[in-house]
Protein backbone atom coordinates (compact mmCIF):
# COMPACT_ATOMS: atom_id res chain seq x y z
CA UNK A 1 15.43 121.38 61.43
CA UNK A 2 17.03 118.30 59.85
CA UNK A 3 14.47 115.36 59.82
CA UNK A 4 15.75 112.37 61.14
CA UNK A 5 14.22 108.39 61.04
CA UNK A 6 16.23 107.37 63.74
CA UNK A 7 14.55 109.73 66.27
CA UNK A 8 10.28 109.00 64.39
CA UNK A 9 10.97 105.30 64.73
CA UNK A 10 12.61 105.88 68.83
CA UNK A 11 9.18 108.05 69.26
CA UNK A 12 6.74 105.72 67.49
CA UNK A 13 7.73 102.39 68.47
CA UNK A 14 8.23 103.81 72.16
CA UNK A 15 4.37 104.84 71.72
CA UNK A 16 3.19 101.67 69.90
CA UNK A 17 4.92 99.44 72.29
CA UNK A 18 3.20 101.81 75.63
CA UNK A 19 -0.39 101.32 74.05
CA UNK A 20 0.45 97.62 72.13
CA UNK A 21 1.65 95.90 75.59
CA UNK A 22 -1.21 97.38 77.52
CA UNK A 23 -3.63 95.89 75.24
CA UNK A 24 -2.20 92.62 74.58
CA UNK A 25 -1.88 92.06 78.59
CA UNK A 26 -5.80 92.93 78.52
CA UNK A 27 -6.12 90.32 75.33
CA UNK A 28 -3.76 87.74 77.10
CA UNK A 29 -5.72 87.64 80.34
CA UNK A 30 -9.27 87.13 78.85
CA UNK A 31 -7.56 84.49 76.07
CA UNK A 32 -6.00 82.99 79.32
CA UNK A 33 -9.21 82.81 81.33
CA UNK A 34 -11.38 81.26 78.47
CA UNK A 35 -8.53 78.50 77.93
CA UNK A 36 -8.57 77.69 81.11
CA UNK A 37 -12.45 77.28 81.36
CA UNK A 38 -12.52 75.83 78.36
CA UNK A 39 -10.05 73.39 78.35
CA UNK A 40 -9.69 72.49 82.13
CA UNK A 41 -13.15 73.17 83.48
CA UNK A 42 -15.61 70.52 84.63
CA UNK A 43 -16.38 68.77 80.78
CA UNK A 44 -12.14 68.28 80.85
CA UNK A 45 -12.42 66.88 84.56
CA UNK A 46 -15.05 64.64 83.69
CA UNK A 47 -13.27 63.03 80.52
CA UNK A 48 -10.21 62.74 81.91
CA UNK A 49 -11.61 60.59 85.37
CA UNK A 50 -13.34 58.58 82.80
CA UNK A 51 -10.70 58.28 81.22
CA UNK A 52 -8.79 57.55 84.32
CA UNK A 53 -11.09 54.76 85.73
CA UNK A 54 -11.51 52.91 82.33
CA UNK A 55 -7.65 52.27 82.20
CA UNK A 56 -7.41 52.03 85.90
CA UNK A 57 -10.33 48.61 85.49
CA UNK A 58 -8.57 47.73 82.49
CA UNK A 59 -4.70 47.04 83.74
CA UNK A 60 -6.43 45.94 87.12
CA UNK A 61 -8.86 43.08 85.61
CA UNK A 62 -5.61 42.00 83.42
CA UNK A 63 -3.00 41.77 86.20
CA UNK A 64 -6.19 39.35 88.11
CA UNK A 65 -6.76 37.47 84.97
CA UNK A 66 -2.76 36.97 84.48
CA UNK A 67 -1.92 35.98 88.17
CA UNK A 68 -5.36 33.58 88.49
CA UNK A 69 -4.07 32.20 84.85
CA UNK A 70 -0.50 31.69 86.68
CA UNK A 71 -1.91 29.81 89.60
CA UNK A 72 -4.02 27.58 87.45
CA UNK A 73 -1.31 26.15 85.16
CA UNK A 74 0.97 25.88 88.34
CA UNK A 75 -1.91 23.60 89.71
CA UNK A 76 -3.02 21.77 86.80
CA UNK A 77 0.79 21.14 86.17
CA UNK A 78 1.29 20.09 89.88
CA UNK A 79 -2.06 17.56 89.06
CA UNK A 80 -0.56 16.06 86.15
CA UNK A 81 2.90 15.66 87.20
CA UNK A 82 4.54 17.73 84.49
CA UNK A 83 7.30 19.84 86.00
CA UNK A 84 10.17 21.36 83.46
CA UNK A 85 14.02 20.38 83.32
CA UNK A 86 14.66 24.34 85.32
CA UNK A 87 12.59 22.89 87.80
CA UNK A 88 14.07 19.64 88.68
CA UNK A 89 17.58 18.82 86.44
CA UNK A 90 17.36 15.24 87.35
CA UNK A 91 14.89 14.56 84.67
CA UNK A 92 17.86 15.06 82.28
CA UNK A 93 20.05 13.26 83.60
CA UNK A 94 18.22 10.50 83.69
CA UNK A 95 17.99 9.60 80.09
């Protein structure tokens, strides 16, 4: 009998794959289930609301600060009689 490569390498790798895929499904699944614990369990959950809530008080006390900083110039403005050329074009054509 003639020994041929092509016909070992159909045989082993058909073998190797069988056993190689059953065990790297078993691997994959307990990898999978301690990334998921690990990385999305209740430590992730906590520093992401954190997280969450620190930028959430952050834009939100800005955006108050900004409009209350709009409404005072427009009233201190309105109290000192300064108004802008957008606002009423007369004033240039006045000069």
């Amino acid at each position: 009998m003639l020994f041929s490569w092509a016909a070992f390498f159909d045989d082993f790798f058909a073998a190797f794959f069988e056993v190689f895929l059953v065990a790297f499904e078993v691997f994959f699944g307990a990898f999978l289930a301690f990334f998921l614990d690990a990385f999305f369990g209740a430590t992730f959950f906590a520093a992401f609301l954190a997280a969450f809530l620190t930028c959430f008080t952050a834009v939100t006390a800005a955006s108050l600060v900004a409009s209350t900083a709009v409404v005072i110039v427009s009233i201190a403005c309105s109290v000192i009689g300064l108004s802008s050329s957008i606002s009423s074009p007369t004033v240039c054509m006045e000069r």
